[in-house]
Protein backbone atom coordinates (compact mmCIF):
# COMPACT_ATOMS: atom_id res chain seq x y z
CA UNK A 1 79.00 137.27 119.77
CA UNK A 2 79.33 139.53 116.75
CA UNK A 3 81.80 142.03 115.57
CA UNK A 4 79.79 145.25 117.29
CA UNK A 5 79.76 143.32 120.52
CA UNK A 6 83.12 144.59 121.59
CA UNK A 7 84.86 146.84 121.30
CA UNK A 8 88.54 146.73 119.46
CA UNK A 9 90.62 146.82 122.36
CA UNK A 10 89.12 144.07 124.50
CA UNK A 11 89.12 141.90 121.35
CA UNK A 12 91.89 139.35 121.09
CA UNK A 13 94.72 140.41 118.95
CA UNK A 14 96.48 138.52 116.28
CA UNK A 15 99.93 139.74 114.40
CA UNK A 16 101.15 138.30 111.62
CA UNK A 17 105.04 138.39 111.18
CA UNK A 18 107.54 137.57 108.89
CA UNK A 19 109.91 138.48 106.15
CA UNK A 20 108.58 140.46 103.21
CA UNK A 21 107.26 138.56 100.70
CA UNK A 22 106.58 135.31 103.40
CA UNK A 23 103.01 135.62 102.24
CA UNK A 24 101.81 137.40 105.30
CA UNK A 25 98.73 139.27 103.69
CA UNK A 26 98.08 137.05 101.89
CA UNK A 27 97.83 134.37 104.81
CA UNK A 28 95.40 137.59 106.15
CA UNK A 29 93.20 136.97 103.51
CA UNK A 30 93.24 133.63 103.40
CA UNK A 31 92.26 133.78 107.09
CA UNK A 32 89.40 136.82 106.75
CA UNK A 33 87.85 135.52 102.98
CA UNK A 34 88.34 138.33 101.28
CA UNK A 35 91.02 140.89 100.03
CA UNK A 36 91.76 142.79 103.44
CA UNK A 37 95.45 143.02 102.87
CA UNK A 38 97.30 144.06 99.53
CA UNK A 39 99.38 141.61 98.29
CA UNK A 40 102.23 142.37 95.77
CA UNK A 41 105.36 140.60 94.70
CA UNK A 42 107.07 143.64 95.65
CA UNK A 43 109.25 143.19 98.79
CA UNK A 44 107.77 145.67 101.22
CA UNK A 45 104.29 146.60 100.05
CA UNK A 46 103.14 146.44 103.67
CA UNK A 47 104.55 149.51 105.46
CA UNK A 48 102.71 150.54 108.65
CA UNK A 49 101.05 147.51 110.87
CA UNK A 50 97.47 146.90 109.32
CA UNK A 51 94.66 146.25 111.97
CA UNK A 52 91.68 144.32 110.76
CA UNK A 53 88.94 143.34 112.74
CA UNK A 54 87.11 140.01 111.86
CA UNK A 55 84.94 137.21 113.29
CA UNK A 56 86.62 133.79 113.77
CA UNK A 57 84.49 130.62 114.46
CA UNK A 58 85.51 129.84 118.20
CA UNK A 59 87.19 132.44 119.39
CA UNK A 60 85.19 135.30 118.36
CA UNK A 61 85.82 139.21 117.28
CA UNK A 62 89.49 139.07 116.65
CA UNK A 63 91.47 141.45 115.40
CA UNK A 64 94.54 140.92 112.51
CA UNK A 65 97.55 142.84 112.47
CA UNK A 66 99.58 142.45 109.20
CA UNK A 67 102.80 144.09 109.90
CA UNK A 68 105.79 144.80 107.72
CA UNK A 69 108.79 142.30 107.13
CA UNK A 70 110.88 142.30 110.29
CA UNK A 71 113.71 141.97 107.40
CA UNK A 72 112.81 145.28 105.80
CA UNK A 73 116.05 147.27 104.99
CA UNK A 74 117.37 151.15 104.79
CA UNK A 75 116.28 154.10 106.48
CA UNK A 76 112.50 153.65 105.82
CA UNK A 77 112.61 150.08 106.42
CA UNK A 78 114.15 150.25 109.76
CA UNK A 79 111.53 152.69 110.76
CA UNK A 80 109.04 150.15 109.51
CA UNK A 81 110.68 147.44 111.67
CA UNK A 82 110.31 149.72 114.85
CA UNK A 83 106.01 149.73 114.35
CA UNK A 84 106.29 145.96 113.58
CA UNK A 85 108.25 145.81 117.01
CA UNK A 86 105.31 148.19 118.19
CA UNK A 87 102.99 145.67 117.39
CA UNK A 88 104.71 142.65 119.21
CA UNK A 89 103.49 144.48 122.31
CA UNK A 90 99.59 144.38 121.62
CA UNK A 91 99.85 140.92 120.09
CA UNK A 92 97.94 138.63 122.50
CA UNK A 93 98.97 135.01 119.45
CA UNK A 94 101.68 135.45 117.25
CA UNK A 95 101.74 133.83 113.86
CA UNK A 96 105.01 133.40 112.67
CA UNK A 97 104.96 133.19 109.06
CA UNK A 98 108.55 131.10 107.34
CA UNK A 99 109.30 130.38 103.33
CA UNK A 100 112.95 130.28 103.37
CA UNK A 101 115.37 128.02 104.55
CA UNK A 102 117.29 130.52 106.70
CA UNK A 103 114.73 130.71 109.87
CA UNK A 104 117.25 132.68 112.16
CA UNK A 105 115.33 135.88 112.31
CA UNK A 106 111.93 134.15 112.56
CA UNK A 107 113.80 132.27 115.91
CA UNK A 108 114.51 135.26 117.18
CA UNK A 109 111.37 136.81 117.25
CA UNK A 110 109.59 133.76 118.66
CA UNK A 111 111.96 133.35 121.09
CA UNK A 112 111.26 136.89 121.52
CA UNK A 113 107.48 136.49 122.00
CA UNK A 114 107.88 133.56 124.69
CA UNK A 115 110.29 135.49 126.99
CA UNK A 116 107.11 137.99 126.65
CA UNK A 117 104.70 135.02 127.58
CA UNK A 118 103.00 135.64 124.23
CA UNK A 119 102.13 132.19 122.74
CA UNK A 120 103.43 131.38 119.01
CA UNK A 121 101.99 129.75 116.03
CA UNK A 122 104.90 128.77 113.73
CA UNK A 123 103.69 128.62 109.99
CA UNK A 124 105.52 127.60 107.04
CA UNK A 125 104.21 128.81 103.79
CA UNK A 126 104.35 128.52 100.13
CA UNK A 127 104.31 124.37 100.58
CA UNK A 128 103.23 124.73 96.72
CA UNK A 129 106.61 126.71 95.85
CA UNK A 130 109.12 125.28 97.98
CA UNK A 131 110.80 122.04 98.03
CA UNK A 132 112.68 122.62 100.58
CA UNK A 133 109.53 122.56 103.81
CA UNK A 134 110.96 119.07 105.85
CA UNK A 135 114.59 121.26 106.21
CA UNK A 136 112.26 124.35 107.76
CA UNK A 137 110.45 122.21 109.93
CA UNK A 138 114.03 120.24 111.33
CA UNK A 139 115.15 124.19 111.94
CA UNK A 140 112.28 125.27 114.03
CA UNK A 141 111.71 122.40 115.80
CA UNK A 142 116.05 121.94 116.70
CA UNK A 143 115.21 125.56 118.11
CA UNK A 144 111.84 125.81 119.87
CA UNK A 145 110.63 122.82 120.08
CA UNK A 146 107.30 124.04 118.59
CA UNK A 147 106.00 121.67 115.56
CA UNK A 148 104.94 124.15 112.45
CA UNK A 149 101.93 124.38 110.75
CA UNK A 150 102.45 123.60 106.80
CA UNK A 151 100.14 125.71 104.73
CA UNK A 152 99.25 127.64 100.99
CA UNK A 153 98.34 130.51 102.11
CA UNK A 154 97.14 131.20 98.09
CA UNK A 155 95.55 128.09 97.90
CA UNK A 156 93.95 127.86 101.94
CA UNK A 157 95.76 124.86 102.11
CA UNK A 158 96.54 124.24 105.85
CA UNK A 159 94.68 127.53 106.53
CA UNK A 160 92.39 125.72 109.36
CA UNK A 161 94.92 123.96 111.27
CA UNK A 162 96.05 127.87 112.49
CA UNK A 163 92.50 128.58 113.46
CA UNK A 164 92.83 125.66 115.62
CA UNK A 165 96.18 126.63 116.84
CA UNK A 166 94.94 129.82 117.77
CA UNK A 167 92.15 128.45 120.06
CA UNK A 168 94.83 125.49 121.44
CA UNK A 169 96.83 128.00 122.25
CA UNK A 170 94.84 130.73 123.46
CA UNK A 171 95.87 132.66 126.96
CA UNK A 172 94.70 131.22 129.94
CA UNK A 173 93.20 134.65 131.05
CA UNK A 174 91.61 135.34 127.78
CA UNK A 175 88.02 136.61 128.04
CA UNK A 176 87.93 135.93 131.58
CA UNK A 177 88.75 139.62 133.04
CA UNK A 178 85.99 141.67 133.92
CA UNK A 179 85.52 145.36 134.06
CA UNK A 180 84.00 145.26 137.84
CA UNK A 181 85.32 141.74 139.26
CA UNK A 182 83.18 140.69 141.88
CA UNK A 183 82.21 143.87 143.16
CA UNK A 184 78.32 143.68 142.58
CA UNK A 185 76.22 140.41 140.97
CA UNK A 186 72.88 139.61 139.71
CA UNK A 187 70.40 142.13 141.42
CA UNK A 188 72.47 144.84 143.03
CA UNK A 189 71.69 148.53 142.09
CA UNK A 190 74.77 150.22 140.48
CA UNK A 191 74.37 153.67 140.34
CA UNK A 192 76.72 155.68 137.92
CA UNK A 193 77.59 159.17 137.74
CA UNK A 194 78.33 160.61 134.38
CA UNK A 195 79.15 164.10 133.66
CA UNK A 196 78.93 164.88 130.29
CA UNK A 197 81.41 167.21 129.24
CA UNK A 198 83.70 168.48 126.32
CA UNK A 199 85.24 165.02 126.01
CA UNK A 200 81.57 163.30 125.93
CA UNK A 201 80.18 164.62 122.90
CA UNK A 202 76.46 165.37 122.26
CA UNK A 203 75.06 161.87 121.93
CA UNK A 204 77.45 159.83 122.69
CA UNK A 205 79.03 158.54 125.72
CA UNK A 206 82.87 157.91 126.63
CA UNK A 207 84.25 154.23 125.69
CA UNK A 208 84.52 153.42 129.72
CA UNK A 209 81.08 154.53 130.31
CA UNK A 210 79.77 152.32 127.68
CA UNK A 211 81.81 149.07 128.30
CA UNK A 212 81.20 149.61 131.85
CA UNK A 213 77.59 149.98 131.53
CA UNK A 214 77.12 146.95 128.76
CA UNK A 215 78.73 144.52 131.53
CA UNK A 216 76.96 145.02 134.48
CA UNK A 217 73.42 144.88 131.91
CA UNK A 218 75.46 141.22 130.81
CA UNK A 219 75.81 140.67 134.82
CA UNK A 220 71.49 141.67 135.09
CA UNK A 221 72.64 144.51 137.50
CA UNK A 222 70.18 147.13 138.16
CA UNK A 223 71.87 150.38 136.32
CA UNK A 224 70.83 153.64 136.99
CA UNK A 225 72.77 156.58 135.60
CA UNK A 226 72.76 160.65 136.53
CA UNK A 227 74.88 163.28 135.74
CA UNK A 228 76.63 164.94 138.35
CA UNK A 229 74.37 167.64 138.78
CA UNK A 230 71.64 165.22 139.48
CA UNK A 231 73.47 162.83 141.61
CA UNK A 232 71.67 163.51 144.48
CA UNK A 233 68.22 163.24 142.74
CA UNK A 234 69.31 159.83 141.34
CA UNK A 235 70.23 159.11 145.35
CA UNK A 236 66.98 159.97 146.98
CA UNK A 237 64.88 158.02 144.09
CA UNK A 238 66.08 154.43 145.53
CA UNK A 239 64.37 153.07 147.83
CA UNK A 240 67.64 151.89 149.26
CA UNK A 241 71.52 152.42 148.83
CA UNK A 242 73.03 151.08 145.66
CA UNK A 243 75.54 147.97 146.10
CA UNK A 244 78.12 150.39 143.90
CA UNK A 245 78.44 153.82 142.79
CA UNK A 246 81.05 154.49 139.84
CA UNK A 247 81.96 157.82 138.83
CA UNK A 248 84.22 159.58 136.64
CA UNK A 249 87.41 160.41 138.35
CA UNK A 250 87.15 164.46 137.89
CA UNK A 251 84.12 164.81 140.58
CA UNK A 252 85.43 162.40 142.90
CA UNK A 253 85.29 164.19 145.96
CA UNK A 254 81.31 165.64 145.17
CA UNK A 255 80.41 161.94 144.90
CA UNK A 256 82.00 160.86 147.98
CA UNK A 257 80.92 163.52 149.96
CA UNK A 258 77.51 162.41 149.25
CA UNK A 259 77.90 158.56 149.09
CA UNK A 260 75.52 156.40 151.39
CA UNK A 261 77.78 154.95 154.18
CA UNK A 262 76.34 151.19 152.92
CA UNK A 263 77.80 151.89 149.08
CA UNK A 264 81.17 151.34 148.10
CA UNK A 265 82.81 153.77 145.25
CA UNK A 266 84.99 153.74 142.66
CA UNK A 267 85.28 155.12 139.38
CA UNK A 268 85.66 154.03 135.61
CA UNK A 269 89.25 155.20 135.46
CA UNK A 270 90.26 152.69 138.10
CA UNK A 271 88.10 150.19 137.21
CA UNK A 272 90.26 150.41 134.30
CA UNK A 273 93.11 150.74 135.98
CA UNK A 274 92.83 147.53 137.18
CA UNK A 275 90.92 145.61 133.71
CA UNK A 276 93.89 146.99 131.26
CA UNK A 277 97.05 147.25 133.53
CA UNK A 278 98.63 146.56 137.07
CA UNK A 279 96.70 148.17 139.58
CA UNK A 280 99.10 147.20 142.39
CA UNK A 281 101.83 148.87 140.96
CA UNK A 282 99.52 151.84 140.10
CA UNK A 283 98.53 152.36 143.58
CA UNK A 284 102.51 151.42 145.08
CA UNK A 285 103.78 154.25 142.32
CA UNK A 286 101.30 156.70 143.32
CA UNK A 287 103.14 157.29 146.39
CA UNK A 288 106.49 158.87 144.00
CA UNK A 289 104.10 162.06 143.76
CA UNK A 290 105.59 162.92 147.27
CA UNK A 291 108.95 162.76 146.31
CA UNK A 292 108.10 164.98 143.27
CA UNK A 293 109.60 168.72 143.38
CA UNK A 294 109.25 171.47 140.53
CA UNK A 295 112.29 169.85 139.71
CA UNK A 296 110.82 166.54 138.49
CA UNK A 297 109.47 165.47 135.04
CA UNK A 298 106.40 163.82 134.92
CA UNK A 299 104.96 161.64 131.65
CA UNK A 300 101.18 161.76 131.02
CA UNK A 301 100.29 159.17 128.50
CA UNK A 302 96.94 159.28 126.67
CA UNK A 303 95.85 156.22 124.57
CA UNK A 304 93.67 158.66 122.41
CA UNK A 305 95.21 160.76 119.54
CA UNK A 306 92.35 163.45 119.55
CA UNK A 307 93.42 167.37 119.48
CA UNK A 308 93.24 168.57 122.75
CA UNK A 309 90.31 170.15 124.08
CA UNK A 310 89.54 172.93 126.72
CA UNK A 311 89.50 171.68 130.22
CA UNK A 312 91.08 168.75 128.72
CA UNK A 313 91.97 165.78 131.61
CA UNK A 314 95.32 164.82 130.48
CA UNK A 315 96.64 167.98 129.48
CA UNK A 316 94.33 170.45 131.49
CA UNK A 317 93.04 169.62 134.55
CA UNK A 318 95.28 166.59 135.45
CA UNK A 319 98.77 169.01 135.14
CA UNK A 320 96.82 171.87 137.05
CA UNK A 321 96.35 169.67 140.17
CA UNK A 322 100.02 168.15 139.76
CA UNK A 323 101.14 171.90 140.03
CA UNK A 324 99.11 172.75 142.76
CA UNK A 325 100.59 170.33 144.71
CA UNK A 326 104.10 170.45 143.46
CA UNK A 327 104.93 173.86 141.97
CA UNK A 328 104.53 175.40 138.59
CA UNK A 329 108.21 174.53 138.15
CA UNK A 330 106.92 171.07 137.26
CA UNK A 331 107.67 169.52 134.17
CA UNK A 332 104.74 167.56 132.51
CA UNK A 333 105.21 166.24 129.24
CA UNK A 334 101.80 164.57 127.23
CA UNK A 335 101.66 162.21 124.57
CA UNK A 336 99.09 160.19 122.61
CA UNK A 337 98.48 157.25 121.25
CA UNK A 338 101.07 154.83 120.04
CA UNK A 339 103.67 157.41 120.87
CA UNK A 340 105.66 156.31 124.15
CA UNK A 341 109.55 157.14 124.89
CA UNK A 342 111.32 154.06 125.12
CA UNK A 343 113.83 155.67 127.60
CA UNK A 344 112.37 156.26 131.12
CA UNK A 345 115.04 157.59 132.94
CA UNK A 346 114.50 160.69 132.15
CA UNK A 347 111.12 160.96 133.95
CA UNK A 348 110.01 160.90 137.74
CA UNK A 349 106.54 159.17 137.27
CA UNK A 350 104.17 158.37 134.42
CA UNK A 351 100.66 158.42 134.34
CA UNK A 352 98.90 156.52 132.13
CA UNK A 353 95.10 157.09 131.15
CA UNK A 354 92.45 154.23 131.25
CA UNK A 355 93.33 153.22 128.48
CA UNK A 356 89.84 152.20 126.66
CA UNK A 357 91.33 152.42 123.83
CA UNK A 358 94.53 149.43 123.82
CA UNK A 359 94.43 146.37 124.76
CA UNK A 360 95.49 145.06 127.95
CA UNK A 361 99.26 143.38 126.61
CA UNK A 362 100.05 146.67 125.64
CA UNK A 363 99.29 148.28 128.68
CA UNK A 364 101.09 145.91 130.58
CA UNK A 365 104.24 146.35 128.41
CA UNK A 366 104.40 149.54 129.18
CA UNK A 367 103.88 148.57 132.99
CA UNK A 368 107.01 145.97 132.51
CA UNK A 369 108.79 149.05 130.81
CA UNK A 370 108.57 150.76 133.51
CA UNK A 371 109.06 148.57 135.87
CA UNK A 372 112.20 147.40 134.36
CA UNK A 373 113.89 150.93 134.75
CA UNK A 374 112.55 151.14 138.22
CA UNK A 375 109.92 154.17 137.19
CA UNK A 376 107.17 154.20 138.98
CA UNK A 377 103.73 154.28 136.75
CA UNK A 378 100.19 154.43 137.95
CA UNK A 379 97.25 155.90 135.85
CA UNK A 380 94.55 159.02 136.00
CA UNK A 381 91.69 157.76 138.08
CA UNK A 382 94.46 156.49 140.85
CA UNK A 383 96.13 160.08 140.76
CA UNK A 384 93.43 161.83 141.34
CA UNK A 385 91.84 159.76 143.95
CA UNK A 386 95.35 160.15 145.61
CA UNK A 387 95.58 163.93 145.43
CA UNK A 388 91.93 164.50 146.80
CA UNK A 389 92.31 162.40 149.61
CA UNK A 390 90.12 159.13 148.99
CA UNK A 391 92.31 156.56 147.51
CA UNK A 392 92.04 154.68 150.73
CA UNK A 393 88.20 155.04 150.98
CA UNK A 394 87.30 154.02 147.16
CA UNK A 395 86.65 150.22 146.20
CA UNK A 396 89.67 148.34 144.49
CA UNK A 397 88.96 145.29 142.19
């Protein structure tokens, strides 16, 4: 497996935490073999959480995230703390990184991590500095019952026990999801359907399309692929049905309408609905959008920060077929990215995109968010299945 095999988000992620000054970049570049991080003897040099993408013997494409000191201070520094807390939700291992005697913040945050089911590597650092490493270890282990990993992060000293850490303590379900479950195997035709609009851009295809397409090549599926225009073309070329047809979630009812009565259908957005988040809870929460009045407030979450284009899904065609149904009263409010409220209560459902572009512990914290103050959240491809009348004839993983 190498680093262009896959992409960012399905790649396992690994945040460093600490104090300042703990040595967490420099454990970063201890761990990567070269200078990835800057490292200063100033407190604070790292400000906004640093992703780095590297290869790590047994595990794979991995991805570092060097955050700032959960200790940081003032106005600035608090801010700072709030992306480090950011990051705690994407982190799939925390490292824990301790050089001081007083190890009550770094037991918070752990403890913090394993009420999130996030598994913890607890490293003490700066063995070469400190005299003080057996009182550390007494702390940690009086508190979590977790035995720390001694290391020199300057010196690499130690540096391979966290490697194997890592893999000991790796999550059960890691690199065992799939984008299309059991749905098709070795031999079946899948036949895809692909429009390429404004938001596919000449040459390229949309991250769903391509991760979707790379597995079922990996499962030795026969893949053909049309545009929506040619769908029917693409149909009458097989000599029989295809096991699957996945579509993009915008022409929905033209593929259905169509669809051989032996092929089940589905499309990329729930597919990913299902791969990155809680599908069950998608589909239960879809059901709020007939409680909605122009009244309600509804949250459309993108994972992608790009400027919005025409005929945009999330903040074009997505709010014109909420309104149709509700009213124009409606209140839809969009945003992108890393940019989620941490209040709920304000809003009558959220929809969240398919999310190609986080990894699946984030989505999922947002789920639990949500869940938590008793919002209801699905996602686009579920919505619109919904509102055109063929979420209960479309294929589920």
């Amino acid at each position: 497996m190498s680093l262009n095999d896959t992409p960012r988000a399905s790649q396992l992620h690994i945040g460093i935490f600490g104090r300042r000054n703990s040595g967490k970049s420099t454990l970063i570049n201890a761990l990567t073999g070269h200078n990835t991080a800057l490292v200063s003897e100033v407190a604070g040099t790292t400000t906004d959480p640093v992703y780095k993408t590297i290869e790590i013997h047994g595990i794979g494409p991995c991805v570092l995230i060097d955050t700032a000191g959960f200790d940081d201070m003032g106005y600035l520094g608090e801010m700072r703390v709030e992306k480090t807390k950011n990051a705690m939700k994407k982190t799939d291992v925390a490292i824990i990184v301790c050089s001081d005697e007083d190890v009550s913040q770094e037991v918070e945050w752990a403890l913090e991590f394993k009420k999130r089911k996030t598994p913890v590597v607890l490293v003490i650092n700066k063995i070469d500095q400190i005299s003080n490493t057996d009182k550390i270890r007494n702390k940690l282990w009086d508190a979590l019952k977790d035995e720390p990993i001694k290391i020199s992060a300057i010196s690499k000293l130690g540096v391979e026990r966290i490697r194997e850490e890592i893999i000991r303590k790796l999550p059960e379900d890691y690199d065992a999801r799939s984008i299309t479950g059991d749905l098709v195997q070795q031999g079946d035709t899948v036949l895809l359907v692909m429009p390429q609009d404004i938001q596919a851009p000449k040459g390229r295809l949309i991250l769903p399309q391509v991760q979707t397409l790379r597995e079922l090549l990996d499962k030795k599926c026969i893949v053909l692929s049309s545009t929506a225009d040619q769908y029917e073309e693409a149909l009458s070329s097989l000599s029989k049905p295809p096991k699957l047809i996945i579509t993009d979630s915008q022409v929905f009812p033209l593929v259905y309408e169509k669809k051989p009565a032996e092929s089940m259908i589905t499309s990329f957005s729930v597919l990913f609905a299902s791969y990155k988040g809680d599908v069950d809870y998608f589909v239960k929460s879809v059901y709020a959008l007939e409680l909605l009045t122009e009244k309600s407030k509804v949250l459309i979450a993108e994972a992608c920060t790009h400027v919005p284009l025409n005929e945009d899904i999330g903040r074009e065609k997505l709010p014109r077929m909420l309104r149709k149904k509700v009213g124009e009263g409606l209140t839809i409010v969009n945003v992108s990215g890393n940019d989620f409220p941490t209040d709920l209560s304000d809003y009558d459902l959220v929809i969240q995109c398919g999310a190609c572009m986080f990894n699946r512990k984030y989505v999922i914290s947002r789920v639990e968010q949500a869940r938590k103050q008793k919002v209801p959240m699905t996602n686009y491809g579920i919505v619109i299945a919904y509102l055109t009348n063929i979420l209960d004839k479309i294929t589920i993983v």
